[in-house]
Each structure stands twice: as C-alpha cells, then as structure tokens.
C-alpha atoms as a PDB file:
ATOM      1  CA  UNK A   1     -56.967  87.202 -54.382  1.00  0.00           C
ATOM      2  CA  UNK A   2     -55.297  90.145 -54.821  1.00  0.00           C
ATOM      3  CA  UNK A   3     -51.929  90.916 -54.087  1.00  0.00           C
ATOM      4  CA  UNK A   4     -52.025  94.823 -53.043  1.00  0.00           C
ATOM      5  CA  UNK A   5     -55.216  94.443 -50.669  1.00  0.00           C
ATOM      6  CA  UNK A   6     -54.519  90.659 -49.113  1.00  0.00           C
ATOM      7  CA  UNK A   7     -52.154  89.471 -46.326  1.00  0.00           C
ATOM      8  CA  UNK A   8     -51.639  85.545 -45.920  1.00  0.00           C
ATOM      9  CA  UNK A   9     -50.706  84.574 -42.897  1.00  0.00           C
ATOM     10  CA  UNK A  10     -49.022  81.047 -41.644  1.00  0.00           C
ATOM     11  CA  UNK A  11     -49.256  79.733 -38.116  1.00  0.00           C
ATOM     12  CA  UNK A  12     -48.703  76.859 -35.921  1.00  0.00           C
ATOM     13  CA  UNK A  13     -47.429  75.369 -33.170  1.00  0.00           C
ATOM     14  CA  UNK A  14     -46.199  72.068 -35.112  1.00  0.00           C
ATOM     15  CA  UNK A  15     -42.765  71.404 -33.887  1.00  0.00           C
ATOM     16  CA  UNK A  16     -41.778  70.335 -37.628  1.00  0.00           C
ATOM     17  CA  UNK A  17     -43.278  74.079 -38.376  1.00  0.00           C
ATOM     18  CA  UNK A  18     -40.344  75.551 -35.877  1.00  0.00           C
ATOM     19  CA  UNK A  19     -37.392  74.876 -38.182  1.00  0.00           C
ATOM     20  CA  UNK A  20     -35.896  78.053 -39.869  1.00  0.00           C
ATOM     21  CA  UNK A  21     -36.544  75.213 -43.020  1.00  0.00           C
ATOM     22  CA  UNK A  22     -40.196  76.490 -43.137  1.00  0.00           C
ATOM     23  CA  UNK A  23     -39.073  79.277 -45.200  1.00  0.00           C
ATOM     24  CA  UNK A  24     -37.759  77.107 -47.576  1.00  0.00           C
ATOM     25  CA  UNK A  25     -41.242  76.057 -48.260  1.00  0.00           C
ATOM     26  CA  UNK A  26     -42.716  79.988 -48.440  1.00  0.00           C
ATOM     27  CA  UNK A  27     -39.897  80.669 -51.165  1.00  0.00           C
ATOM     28  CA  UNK A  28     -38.069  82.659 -48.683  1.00  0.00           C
ATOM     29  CA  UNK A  29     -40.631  85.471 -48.040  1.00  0.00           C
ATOM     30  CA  UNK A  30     -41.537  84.487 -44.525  1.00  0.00           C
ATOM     31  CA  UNK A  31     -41.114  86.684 -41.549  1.00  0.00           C
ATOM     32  CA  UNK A  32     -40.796  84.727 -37.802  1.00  0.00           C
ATOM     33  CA  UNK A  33     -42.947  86.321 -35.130  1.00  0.00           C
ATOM     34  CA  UNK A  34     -43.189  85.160 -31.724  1.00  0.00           C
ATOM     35  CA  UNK A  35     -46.972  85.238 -30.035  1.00  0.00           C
ATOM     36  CA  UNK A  36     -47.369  84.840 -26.766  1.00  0.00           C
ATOM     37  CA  UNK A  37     -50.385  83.640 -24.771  1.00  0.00           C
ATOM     38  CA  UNK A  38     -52.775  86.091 -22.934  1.00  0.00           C
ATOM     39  CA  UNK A  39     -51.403  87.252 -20.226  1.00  0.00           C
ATOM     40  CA  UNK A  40     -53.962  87.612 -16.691  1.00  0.00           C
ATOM     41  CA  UNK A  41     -54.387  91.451 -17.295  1.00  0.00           C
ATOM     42  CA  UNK A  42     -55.396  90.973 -20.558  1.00  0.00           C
ATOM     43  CA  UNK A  43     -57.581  88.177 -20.085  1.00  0.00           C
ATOM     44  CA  UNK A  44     -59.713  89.875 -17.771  1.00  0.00           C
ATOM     45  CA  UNK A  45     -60.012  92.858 -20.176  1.00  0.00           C
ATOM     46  CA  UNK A  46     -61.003  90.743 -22.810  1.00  0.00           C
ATOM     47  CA  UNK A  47     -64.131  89.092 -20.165  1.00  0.00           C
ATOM     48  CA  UNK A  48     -64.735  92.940 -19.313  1.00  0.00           C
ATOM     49  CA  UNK A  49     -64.360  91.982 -15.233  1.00  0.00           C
ATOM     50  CA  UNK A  50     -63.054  94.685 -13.309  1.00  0.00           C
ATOM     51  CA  UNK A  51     -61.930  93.984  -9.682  1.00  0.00           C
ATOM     52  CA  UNK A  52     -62.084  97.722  -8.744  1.00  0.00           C
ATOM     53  CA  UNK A  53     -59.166  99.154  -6.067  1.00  0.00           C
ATOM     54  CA  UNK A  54     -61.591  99.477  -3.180  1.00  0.00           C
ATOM     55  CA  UNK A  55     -63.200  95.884  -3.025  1.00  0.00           C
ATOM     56  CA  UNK A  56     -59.267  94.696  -4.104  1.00  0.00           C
ATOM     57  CA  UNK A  57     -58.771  93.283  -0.392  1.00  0.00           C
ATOM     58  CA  UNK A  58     -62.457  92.750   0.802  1.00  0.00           C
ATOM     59  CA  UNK A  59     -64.126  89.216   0.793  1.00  0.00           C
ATOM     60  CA  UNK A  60     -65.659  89.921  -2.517  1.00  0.00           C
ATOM     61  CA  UNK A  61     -62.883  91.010  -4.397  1.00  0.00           C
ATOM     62  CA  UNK A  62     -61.115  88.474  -3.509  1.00  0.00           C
ATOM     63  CA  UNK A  63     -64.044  85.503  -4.769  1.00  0.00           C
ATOM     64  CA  UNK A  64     -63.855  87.340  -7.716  1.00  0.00           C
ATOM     65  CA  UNK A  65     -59.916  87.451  -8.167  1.00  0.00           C
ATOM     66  CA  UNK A  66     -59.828  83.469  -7.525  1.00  0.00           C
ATOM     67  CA  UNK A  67     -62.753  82.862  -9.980  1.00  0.00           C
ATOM     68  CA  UNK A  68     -60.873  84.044 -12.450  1.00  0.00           C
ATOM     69  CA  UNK A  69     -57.681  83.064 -11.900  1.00  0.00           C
ATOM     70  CA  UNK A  70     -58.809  79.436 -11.798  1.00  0.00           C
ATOM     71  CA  UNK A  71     -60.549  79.714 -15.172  1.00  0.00           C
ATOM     72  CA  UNK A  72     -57.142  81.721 -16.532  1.00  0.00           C
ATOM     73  CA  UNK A  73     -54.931  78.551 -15.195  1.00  0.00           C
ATOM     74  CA  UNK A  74     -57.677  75.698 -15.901  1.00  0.00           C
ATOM     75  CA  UNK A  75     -58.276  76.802 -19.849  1.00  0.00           C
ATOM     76  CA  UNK A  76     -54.333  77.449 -20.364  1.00  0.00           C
ATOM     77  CA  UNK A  77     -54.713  81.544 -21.388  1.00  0.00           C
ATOM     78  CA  UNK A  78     -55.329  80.363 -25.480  1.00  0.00           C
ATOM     79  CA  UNK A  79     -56.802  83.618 -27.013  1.00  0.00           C
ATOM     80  CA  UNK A  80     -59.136  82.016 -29.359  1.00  0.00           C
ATOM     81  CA  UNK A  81     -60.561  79.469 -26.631  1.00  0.00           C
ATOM     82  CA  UNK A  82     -61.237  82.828 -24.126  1.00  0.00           C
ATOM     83  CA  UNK A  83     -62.638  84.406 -27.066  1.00  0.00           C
ATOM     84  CA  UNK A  84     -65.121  81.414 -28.201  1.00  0.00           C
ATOM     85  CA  UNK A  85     -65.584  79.259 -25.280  1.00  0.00           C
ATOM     86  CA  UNK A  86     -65.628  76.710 -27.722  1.00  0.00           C
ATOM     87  CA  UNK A  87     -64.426  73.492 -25.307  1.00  0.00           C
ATOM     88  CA  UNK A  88     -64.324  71.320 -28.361  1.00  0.00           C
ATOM     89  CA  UNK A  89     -61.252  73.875 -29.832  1.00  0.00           C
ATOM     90  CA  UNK A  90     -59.546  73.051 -26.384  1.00  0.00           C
ATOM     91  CA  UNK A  91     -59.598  69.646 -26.673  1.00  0.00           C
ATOM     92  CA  UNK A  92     -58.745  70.100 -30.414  1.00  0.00           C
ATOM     93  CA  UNK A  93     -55.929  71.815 -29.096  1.00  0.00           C
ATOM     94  CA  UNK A  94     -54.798  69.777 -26.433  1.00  0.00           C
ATOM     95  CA  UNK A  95     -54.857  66.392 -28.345  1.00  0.00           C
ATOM     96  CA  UNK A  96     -53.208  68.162 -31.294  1.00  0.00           C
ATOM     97  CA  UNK A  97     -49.995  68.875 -28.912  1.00  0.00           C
ATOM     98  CA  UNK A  98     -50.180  65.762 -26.816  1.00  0.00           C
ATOM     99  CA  UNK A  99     -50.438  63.410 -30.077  1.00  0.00           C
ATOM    100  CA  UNK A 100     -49.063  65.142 -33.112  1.00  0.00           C
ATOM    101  CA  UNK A 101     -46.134  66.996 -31.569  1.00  0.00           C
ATOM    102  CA  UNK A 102     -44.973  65.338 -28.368  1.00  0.00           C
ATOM    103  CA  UNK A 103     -46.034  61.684 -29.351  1.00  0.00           C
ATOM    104  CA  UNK A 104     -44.874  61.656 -32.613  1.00  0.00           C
ATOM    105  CA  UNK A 105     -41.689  63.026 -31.528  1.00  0.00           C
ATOM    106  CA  UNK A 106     -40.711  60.497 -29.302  1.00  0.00           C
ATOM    107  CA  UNK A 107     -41.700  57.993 -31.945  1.00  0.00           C
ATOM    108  CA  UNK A 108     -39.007  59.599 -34.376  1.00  0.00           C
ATOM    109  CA  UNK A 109     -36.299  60.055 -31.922  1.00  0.00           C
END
C-alpha cells in the first residue's frame, strides 16, 4: 500500500471501540469523528422520491410521505442498509448491538 495515495480508515460502533484508549492502539495518529445516521431528507434523496409541493397535502402525497416514513423508522436510517437493501446486513447489525455491545456489557458490569 502506499502511503502518499492510501487513506485507512477505522470504524465501529463497539462500545470497547468508544474509549479515547483506542488511540493507544493506532500509535496515537487517530482522529475522532462523529457520523450520524441519515437523516429523512437525505434518505429520500438517496431513493430519488420526490413528494413535489403541489401533491404535498393531497391524498397521494400524503400515501407517499407515510410509505416512506415507515420504511425510514422500520430499517433504523443505517446508510449502508438504504444503500444495499441487504436485510441480512440489518440483522448483522442488529444482533451485533443487541449481543456484543449491550449483552456483553451487562455481563461485565
């Protein structure tokens, strides 16, 4: 790899990750940066739908506002799920939180 064209990046959402004792394991060269899920506007740029000012109010624009925001709220705004549609990364997800981080830190505490 080379070191003038290549970028390494580290992520998680491990609580054991969290501690400012991460950078302890990067030699000190780490930078914290804070990424926050989609939000709804952003969401429905990414699935291209529009919900155009003059249907806004009317019957359909409405269906088509609720549509989406029960598929925003049901798949928790992740941007790679809304980007693959991959359910198996959602439940990948999910059962990675539930089990490694919340689970096993009520075992430790």
């Amino acid at each position: 790899m080379s070191r003038e064209t290549s970028k390494v990046f580290v992520a998680g959402s491990n609580a054991n990750l969290l501690s400012k004792e991460l950078g302890t394991f990067l030699t000190g060269r780490y930078v914290t940066m804070e990424l926050y899920p989609f939000s709804f506007h952003e969401f429905l740029k990414l699935k291209q739908v529009a919900i155009k000012q003059d249907t806004f109010y009317a019957a359909e624009g409405k269906v088509l506002l609720l549509s989406e925001i029960q598929k925003y709220l049901g798949i928790g705004n992740f941007p790679q799920y809304i980007q693959s549609d991959n359910d198996n990364y959602l439940l990948s997800l999910y059962t990675d939180i539930i089990y490694k981080d919340v689970v096993a830190k009520q075992d430790k505490q």
